[in-house]
N, C-alpha and C. Protein backbone atom coordinates (compact mmCIF):
# COMPACT_ATOMS: atom_id res chain seq x y z
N UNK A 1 29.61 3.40 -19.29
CA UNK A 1 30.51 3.05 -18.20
C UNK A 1 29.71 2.96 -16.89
N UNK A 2 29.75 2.10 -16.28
CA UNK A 2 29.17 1.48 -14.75
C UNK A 2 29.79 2.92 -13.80
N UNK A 3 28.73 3.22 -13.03
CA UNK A 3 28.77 4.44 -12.01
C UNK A 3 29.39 3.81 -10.94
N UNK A 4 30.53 4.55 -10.73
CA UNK A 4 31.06 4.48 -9.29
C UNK A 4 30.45 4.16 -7.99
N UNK A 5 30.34 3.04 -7.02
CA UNK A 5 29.28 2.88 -6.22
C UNK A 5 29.67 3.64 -4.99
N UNK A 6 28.92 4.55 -4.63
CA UNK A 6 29.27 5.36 -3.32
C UNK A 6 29.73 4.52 -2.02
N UNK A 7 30.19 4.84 -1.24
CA UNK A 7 30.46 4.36 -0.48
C UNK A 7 29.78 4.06 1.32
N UNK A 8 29.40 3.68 1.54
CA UNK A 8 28.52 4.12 2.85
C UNK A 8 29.38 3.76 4.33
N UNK A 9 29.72 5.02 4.41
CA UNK A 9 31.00 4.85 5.49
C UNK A 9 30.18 5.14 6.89
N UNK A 10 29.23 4.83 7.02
CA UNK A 10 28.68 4.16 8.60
C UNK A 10 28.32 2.84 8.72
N UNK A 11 27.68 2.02 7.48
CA UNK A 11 27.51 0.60 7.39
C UNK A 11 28.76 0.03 7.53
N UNK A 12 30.23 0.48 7.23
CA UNK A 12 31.66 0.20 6.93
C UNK A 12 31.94 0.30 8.47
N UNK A 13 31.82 1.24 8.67
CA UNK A 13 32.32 1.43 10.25
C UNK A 13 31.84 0.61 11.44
N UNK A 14 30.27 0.11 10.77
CA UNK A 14 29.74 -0.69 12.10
C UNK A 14 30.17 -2.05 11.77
N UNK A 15 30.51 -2.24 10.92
CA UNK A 15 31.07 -3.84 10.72
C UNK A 15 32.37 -3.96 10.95
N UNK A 16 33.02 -2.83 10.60
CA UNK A 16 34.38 -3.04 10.93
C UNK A 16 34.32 -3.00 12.83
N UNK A 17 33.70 -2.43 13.20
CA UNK A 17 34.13 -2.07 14.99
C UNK A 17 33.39 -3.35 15.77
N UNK A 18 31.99 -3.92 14.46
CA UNK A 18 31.83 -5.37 15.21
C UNK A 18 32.73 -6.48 15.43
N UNK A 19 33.23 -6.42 14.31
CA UNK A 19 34.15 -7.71 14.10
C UNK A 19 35.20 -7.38 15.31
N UNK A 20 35.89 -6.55 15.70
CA UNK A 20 37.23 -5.81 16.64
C UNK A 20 36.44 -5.83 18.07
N UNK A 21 35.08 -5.93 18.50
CA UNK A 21 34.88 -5.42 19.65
C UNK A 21 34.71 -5.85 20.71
N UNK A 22 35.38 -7.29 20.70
CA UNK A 22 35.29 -8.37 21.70
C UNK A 22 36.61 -8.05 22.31
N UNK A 23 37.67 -8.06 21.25
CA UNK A 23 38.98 -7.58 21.59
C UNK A 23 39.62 -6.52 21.16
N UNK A 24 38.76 -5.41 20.92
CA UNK A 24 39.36 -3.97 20.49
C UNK A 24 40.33 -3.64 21.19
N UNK A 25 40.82 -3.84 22.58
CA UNK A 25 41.70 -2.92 23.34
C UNK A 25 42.97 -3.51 22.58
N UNK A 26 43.07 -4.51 22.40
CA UNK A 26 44.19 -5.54 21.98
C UNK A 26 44.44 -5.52 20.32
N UNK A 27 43.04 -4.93 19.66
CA UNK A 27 43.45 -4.72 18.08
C UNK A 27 44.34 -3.61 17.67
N UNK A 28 45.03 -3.76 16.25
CA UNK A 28 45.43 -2.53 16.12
C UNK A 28 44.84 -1.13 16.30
N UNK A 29 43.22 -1.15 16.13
CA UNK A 29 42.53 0.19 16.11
C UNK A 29 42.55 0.82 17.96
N UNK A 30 42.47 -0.19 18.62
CA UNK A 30 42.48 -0.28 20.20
C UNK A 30 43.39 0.51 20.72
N UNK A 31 45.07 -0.41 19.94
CA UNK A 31 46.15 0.39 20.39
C UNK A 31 46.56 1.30 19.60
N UNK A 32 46.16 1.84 18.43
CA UNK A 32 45.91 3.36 17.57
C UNK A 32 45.13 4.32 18.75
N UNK A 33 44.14 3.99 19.35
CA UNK A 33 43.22 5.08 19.76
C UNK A 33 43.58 5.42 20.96
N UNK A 34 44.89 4.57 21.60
CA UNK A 34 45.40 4.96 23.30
C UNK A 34 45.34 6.19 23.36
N UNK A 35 46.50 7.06 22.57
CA UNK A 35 47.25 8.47 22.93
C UNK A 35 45.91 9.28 22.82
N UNK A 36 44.68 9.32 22.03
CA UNK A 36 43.75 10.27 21.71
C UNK A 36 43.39 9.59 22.97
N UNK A 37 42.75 8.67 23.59
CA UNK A 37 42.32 8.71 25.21
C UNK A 37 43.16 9.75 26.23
N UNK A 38 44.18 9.40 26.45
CA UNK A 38 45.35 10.06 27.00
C UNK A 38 45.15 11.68 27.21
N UNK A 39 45.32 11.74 25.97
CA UNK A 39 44.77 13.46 25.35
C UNK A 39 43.84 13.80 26.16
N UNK A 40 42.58 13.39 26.16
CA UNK A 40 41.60 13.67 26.40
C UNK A 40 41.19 13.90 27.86
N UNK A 41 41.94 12.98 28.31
CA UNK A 41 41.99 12.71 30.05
C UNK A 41 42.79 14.24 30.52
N UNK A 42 43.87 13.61 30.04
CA UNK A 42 45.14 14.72 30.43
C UNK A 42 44.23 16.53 30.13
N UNK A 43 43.10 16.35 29.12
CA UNK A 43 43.11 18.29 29.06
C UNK A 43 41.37 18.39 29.38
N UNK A 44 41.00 17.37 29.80
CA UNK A 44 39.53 18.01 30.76
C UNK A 44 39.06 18.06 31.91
N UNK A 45 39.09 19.01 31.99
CA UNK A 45 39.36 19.64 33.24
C UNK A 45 37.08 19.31 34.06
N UNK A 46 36.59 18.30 34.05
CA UNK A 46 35.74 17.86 34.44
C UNK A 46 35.03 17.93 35.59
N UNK A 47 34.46 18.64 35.78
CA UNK A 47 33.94 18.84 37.64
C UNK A 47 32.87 18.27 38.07
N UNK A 48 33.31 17.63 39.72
CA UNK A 48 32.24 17.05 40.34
C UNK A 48 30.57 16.51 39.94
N UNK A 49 30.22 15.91 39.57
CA UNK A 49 28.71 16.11 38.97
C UNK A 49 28.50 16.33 37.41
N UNK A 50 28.99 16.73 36.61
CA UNK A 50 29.31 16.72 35.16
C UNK A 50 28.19 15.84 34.69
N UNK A 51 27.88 15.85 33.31
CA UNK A 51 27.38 14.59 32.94
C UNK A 51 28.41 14.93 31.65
N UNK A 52 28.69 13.52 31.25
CA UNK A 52 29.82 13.66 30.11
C UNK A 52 29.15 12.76 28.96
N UNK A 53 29.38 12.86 27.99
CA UNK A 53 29.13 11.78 26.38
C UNK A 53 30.04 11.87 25.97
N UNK A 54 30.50 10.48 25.53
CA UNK A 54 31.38 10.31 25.03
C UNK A 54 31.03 9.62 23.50
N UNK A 55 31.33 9.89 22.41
CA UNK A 55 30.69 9.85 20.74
C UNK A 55 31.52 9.27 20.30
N UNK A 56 31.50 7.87 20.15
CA UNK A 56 32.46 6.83 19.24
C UNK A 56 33.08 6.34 20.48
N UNK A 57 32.45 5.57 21.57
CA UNK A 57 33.19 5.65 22.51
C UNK A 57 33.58 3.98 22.79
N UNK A 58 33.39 3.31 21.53
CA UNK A 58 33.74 1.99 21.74
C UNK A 58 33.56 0.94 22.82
N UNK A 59 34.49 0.33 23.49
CA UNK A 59 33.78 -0.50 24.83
C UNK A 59 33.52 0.21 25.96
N UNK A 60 34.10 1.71 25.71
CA UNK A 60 33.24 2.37 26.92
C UNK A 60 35.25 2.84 27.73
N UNK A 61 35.92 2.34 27.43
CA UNK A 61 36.88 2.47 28.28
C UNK A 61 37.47 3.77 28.44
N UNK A 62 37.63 4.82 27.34
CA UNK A 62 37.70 6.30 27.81
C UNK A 62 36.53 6.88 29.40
N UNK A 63 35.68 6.32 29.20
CA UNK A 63 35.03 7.08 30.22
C UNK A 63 35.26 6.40 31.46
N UNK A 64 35.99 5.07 31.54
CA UNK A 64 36.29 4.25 32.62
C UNK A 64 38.01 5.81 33.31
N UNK A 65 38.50 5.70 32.10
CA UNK A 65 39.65 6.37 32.28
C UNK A 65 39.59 7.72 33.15
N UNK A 66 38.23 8.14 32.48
CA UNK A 66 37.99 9.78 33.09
C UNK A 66 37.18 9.52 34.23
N UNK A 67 36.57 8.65 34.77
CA UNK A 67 35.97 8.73 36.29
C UNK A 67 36.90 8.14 37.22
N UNK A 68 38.24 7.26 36.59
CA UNK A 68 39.04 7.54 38.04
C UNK A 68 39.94 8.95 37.83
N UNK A 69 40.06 9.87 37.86
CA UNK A 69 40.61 11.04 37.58
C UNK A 69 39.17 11.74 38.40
N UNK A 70 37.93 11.90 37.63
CA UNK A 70 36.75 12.85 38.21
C UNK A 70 35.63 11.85 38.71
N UNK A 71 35.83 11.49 40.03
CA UNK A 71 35.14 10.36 40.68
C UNK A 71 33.57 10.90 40.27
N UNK A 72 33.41 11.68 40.28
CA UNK A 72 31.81 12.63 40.43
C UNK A 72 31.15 12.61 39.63
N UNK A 73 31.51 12.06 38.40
CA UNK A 73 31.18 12.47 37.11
C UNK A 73 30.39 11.70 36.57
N UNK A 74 28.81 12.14 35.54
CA UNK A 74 27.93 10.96 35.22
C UNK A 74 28.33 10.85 33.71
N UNK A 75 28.59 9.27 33.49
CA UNK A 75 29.01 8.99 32.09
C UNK A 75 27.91 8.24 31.11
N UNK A 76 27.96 9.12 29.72
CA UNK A 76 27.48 8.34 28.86
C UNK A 76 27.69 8.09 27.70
N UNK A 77 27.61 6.87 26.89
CA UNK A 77 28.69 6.62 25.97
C UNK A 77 27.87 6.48 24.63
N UNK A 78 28.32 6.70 23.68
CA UNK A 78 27.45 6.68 22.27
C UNK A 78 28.14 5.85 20.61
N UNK A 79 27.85 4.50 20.49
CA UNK A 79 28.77 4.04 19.38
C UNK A 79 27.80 3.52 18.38
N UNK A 80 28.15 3.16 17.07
CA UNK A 80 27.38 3.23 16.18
C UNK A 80 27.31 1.40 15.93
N UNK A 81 28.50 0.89 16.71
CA UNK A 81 28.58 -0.67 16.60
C UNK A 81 27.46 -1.21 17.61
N UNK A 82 27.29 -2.05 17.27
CA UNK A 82 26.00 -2.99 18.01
C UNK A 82 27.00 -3.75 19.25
N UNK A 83 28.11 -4.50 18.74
CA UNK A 83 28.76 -5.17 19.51
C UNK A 83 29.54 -4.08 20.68
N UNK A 84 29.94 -3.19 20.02
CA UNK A 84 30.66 -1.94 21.32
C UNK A 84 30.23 -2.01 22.21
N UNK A 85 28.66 -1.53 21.84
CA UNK A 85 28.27 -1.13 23.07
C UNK A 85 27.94 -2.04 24.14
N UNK A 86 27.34 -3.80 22.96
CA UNK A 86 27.19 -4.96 23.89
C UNK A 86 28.40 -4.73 25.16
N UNK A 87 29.55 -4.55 24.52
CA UNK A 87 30.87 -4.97 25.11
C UNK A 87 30.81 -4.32 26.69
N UNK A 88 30.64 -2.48 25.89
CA UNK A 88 30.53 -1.63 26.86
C UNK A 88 29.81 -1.71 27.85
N UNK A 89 28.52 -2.14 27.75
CA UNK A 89 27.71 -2.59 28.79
C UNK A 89 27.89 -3.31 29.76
N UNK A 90 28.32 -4.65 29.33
CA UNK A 90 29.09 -5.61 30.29
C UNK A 90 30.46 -4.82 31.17
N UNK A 91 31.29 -4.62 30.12
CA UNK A 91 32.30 -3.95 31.21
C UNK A 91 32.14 -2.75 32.36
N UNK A 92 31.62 -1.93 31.67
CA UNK A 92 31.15 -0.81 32.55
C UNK A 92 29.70 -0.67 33.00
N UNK A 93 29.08 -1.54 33.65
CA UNK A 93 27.54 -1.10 33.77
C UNK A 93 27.60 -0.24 35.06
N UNK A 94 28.52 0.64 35.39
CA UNK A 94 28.10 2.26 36.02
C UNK A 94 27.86 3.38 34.82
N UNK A 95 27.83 3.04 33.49
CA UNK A 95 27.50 4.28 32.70
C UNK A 95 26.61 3.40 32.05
N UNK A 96 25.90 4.80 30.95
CA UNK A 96 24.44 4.15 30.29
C UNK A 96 25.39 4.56 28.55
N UNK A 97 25.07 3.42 27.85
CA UNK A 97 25.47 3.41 26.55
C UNK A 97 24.10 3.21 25.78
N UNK A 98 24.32 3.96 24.64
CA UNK A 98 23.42 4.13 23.41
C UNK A 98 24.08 3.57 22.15
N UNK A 99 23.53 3.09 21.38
CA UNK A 99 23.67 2.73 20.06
C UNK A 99 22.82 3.75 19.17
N UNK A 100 23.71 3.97 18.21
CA UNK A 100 23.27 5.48 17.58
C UNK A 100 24.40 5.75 16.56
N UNK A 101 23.53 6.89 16.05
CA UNK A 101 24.41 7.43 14.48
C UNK A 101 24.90 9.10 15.51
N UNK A 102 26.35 9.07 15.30
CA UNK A 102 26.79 10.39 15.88
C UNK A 102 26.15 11.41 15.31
N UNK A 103 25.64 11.56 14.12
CA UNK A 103 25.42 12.52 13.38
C UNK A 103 23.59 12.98 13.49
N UNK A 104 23.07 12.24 14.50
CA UNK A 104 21.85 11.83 14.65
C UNK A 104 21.61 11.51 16.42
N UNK A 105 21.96 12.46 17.02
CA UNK A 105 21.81 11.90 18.93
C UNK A 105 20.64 12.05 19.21
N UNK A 106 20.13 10.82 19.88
CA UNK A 106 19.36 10.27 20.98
C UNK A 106 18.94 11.37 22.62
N UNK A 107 19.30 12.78 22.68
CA UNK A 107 19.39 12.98 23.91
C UNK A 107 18.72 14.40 23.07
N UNK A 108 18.08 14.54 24.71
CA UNK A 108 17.14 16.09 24.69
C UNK A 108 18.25 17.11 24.48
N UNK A 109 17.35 18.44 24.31
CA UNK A 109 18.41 19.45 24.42
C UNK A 109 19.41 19.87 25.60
N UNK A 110 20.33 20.38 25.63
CA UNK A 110 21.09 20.65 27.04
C UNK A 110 21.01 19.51 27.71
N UNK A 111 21.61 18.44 27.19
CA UNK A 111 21.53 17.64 28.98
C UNK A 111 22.99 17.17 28.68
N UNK A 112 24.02 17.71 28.37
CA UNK A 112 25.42 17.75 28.91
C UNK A 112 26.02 18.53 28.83
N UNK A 113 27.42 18.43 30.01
CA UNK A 113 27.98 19.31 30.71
C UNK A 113 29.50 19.51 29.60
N UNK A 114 29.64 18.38 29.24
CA UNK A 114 30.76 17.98 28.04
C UNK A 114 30.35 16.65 27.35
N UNK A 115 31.05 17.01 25.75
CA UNK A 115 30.71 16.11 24.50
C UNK A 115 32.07 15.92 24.07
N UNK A 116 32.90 14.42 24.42
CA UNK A 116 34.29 14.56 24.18
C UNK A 116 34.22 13.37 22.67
N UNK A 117 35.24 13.93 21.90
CA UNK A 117 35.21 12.48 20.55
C UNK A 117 36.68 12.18 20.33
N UNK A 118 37.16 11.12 20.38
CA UNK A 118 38.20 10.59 20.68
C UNK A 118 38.60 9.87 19.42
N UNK A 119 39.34 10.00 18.61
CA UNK A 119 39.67 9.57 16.81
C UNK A 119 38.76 9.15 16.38
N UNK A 120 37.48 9.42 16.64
CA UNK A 120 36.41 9.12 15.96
C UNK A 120 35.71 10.37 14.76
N UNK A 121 36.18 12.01 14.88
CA UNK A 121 35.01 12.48 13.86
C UNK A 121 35.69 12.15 12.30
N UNK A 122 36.65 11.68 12.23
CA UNK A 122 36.99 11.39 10.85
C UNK A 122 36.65 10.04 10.27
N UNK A 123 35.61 9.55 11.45
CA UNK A 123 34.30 8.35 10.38
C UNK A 123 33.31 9.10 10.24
N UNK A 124 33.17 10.47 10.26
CA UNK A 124 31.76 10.99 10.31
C UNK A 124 31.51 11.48 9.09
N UNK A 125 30.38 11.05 8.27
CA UNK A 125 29.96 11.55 6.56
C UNK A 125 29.62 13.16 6.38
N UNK A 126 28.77 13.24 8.07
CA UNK A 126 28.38 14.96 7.35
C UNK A 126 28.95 15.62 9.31
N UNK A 127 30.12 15.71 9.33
CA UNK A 127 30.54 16.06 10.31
C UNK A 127 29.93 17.22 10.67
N UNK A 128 29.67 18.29 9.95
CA UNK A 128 29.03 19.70 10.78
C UNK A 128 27.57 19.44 11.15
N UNK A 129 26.58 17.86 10.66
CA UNK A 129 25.56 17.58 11.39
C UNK A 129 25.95 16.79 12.69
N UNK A 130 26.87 16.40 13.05
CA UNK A 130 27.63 16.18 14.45
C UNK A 130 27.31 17.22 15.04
N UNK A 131 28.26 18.47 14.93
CA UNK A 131 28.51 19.61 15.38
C UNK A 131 27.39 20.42 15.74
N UNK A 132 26.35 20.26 14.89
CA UNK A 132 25.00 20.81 15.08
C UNK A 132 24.28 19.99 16.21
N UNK A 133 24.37 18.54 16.22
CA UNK A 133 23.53 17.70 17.66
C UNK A 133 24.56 18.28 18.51
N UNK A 134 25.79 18.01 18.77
CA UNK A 134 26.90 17.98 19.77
C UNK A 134 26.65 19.51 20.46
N UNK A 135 26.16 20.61 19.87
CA UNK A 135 25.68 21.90 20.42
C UNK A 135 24.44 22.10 21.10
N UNK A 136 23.38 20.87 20.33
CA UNK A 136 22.22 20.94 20.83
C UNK A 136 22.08 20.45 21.83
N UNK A 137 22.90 19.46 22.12
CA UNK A 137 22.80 17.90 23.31
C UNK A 137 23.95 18.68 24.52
N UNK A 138 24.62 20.01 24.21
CA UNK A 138 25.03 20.90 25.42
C UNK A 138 24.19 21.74 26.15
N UNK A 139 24.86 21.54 27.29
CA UNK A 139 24.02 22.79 28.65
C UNK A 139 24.57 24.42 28.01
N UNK A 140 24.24 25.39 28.19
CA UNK A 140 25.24 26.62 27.74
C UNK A 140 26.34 26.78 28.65
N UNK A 141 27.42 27.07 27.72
CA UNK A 141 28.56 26.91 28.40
C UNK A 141 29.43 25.52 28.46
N UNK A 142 28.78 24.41 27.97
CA UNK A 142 28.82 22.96 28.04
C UNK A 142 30.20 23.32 26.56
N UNK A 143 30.75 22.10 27.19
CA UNK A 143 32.18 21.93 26.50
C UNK A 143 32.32 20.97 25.47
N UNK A 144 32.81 21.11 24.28
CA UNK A 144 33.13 20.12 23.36
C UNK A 144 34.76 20.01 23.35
N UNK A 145 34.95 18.50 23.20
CA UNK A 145 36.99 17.92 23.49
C UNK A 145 36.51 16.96 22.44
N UNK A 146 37.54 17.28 21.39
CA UNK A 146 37.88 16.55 20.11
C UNK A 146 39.44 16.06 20.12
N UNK A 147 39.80 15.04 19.79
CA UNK A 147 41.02 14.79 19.79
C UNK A 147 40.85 13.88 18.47
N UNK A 148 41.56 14.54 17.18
CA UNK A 148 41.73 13.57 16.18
C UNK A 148 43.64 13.62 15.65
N UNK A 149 43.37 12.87 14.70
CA UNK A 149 44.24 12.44 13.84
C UNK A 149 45.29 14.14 13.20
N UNK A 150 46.38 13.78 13.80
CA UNK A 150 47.00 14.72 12.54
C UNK A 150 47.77 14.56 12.12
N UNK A 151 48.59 15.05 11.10
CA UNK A 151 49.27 15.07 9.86
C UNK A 151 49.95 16.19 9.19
N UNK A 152 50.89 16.11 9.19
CA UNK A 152 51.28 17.38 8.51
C UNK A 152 50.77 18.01 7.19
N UNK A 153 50.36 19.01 6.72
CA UNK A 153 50.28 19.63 5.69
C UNK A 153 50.52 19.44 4.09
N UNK A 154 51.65 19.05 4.39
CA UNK A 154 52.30 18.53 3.19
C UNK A 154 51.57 16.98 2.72
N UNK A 155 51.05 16.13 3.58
CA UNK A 155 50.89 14.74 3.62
C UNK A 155 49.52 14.42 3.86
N UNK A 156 48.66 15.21 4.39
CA UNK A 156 47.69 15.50 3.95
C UNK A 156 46.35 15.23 3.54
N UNK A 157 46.62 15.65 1.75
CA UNK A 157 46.28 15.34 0.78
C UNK A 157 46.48 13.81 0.14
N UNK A 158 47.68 13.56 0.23
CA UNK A 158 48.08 12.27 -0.05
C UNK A 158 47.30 10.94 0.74
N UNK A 159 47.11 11.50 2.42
CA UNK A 159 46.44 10.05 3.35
C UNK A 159 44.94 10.44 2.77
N UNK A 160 43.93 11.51 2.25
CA UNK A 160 42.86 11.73 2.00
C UNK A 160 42.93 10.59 0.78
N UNK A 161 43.66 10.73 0.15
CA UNK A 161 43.79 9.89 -1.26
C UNK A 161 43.53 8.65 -1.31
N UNK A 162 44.57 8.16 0.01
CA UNK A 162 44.48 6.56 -0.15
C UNK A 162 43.13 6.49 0.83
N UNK A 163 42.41 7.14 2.32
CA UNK A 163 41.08 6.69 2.52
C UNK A 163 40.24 6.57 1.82
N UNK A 164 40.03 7.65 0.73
CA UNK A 164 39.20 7.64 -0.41
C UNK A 164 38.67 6.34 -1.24
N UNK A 165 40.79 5.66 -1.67
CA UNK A 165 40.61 4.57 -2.80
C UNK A 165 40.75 3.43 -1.85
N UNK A 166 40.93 3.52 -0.89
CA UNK A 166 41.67 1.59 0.01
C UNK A 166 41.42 1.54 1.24
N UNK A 167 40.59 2.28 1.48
CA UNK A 167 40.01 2.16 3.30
C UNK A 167 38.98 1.85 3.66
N UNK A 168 38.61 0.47 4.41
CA UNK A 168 37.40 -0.35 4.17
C UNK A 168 37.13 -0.05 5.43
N UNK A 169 37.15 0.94 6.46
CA UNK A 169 37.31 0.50 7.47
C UNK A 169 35.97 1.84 8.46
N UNK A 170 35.48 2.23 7.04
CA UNK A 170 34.78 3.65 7.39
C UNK A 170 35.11 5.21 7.90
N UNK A 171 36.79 5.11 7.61
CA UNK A 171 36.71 6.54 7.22
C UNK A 171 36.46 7.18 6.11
N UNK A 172 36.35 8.88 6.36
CA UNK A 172 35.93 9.62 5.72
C UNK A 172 36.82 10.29 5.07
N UNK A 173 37.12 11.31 5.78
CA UNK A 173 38.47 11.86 5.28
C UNK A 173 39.28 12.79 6.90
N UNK A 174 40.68 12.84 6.96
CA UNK A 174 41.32 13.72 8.10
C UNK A 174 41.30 15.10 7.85
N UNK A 175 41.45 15.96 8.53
CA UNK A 175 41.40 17.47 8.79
C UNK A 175 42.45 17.87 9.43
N UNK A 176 42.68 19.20 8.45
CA UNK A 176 43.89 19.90 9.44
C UNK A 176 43.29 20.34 10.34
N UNK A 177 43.92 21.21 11.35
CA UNK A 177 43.90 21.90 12.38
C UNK A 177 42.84 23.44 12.16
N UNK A 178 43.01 24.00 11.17
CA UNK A 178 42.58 25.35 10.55
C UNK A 178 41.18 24.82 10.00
N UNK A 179 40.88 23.83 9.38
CA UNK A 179 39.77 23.40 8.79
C UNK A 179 38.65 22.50 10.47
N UNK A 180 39.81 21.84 11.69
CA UNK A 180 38.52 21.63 12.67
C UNK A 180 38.15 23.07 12.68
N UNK A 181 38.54 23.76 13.56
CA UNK A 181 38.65 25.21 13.64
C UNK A 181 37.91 25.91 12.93
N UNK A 182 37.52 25.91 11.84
CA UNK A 182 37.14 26.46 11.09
C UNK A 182 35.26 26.18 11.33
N UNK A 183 35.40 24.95 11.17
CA UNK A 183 34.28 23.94 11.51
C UNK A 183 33.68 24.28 12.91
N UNK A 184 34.16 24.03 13.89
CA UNK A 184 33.70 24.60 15.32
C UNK A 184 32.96 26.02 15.27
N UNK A 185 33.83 26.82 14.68
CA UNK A 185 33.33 28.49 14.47
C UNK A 185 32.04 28.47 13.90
N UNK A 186 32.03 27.82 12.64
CA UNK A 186 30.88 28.06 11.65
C UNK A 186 29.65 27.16 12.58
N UNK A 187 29.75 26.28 13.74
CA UNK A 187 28.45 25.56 13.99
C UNK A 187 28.66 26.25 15.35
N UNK A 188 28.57 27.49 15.43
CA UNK A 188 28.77 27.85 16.94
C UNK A 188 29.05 28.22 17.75
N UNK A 189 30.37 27.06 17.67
CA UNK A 189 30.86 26.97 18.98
C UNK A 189 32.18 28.30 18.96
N UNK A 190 32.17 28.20 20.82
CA UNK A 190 33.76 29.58 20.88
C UNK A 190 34.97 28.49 20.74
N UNK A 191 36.09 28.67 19.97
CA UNK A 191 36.69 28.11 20.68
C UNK A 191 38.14 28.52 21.00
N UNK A 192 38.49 27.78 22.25
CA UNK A 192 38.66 27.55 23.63
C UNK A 192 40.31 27.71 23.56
N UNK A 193 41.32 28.63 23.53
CA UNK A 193 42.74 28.18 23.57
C UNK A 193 43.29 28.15 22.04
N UNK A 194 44.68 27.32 22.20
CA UNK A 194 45.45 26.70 20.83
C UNK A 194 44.96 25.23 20.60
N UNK A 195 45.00 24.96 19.44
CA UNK A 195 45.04 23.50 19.03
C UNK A 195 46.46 23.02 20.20
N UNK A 196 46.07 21.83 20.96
CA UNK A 196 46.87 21.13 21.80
C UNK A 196 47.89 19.84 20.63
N UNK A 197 48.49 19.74 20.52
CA UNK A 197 49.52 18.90 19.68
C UNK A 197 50.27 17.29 20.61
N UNK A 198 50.18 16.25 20.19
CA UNK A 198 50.98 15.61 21.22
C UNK A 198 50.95 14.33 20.05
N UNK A 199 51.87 13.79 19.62
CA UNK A 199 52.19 13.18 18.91
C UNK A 199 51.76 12.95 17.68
N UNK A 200 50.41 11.95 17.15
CA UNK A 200 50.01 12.29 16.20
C UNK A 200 48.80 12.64 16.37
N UNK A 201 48.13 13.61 17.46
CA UNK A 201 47.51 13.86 17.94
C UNK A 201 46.91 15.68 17.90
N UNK A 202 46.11 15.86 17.36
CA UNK A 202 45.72 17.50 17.50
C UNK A 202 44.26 17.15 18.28
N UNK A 203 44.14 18.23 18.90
CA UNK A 203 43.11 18.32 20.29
C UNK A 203 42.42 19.88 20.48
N UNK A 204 41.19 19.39 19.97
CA UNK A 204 40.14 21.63 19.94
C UNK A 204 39.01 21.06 21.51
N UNK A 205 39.70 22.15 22.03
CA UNK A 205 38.21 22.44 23.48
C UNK A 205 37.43 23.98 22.83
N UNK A 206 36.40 23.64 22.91
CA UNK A 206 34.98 24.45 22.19
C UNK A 206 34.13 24.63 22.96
N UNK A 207 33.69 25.97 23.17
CA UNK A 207 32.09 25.78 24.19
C UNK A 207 30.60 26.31 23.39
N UNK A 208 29.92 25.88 24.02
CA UNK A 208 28.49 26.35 23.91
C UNK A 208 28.31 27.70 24.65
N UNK A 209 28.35 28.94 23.59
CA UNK A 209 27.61 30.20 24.38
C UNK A 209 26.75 29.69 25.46
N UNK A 210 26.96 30.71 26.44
CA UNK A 210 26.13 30.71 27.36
C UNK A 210 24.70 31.11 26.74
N UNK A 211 24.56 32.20 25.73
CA UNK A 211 22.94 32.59 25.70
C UNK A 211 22.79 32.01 23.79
């Protein structure tokens, strides 16, 4: 019997976000990813001077969102699509964008203040090697803001099922709330409060020990 061919859900993801990234704001994935922007704006609390990354950050427009809110703030954006970031560049050339594997960052140690990911870690293959750069690429004390996908409990199992067999689009798989959580602890990080809830939306703030 012929072996199951693995799947390579970052080659999936960069083709899928090329083809969308001329007019992502306007695709379905565009207007899927509003409320996790929203989220994100609405619970970081960002000060003067900051330097921020933003990881899966598509044409760049979350970080457009968060510097009129924190005028002060230095932005930089990180997507794994070639075209994103083309996009991003053009639209926003007050921030510096990278092309890059999330799971694999481009930046020295400590040189941010916050690492925000916006429905993006559920394209990620080995998410706790995220979690491991996303700690390293913090100042101490430096903040991690996740806003993904949620789902109730019961249902689950069932959306893992169908990404698994019918999702071309480079996800991986969704996470409850207890399992980010879980994840944050084991690479680290403190974290920060309750899981924040807002539609289909769950949201973890995490920091980098100070020592």
């Amino acid at each position: 019997m012929m072996k199951k061919k693995k799947k390579n859900h970052v080659e999936m993801s960069r083709q899928h976000y090329n083809k969308h990234a001329v007019k992502f704001d306007r695709s379905m994935d565009g207007l899927f990813s509003a409320p996790f922007k929203q989220e994100i704006v609405r619970l970081a609390p960002i000060e003067n001077g900051d330097v921020v990354l933003d990881v899966g950050c598509a044409n760049g427009k979350l970080l457009t969102m968060l510097k009129e809110r924190h005028q002060g703030m230095i932005g930089v954006g990180l997507d794994i699509s070639e075209e994103m970031i083309r996009v991003a560049r053009e639209k926003h050339p007050e921030f510096t964008f990278e092309c890059a594997n999330a799971e694999k960052l481009p930046f020295d140690n400590g040189t941010f203040d916050w690492v925000i990911c916006s429905a993006s870690f559920h394209h990620f293959p080995a998410p706790k090697e995220f979690l491991k750069e996303a700690i390293r690429v913090l100042k101490p004390a430096g903040k991690l803001l996740i806003a993904e996908i949620h789902f109730p409990k019961v249902t689950l199992p069932a959306y893992n099922f169908y990404i698994e067999k019918f999702n071309k689009e480079g996800d991986v798989r969704i996470y409850s709330p207890q399992q980010l959580k879980m994840m944050l602890a084991e690479s680290g990080f403190h974290v920060l409060g309750k899981t924040n809830y807002r539609f289909q939306v769950q949201a973890h703030m995490a920091m980098k020990p100070e020592n």
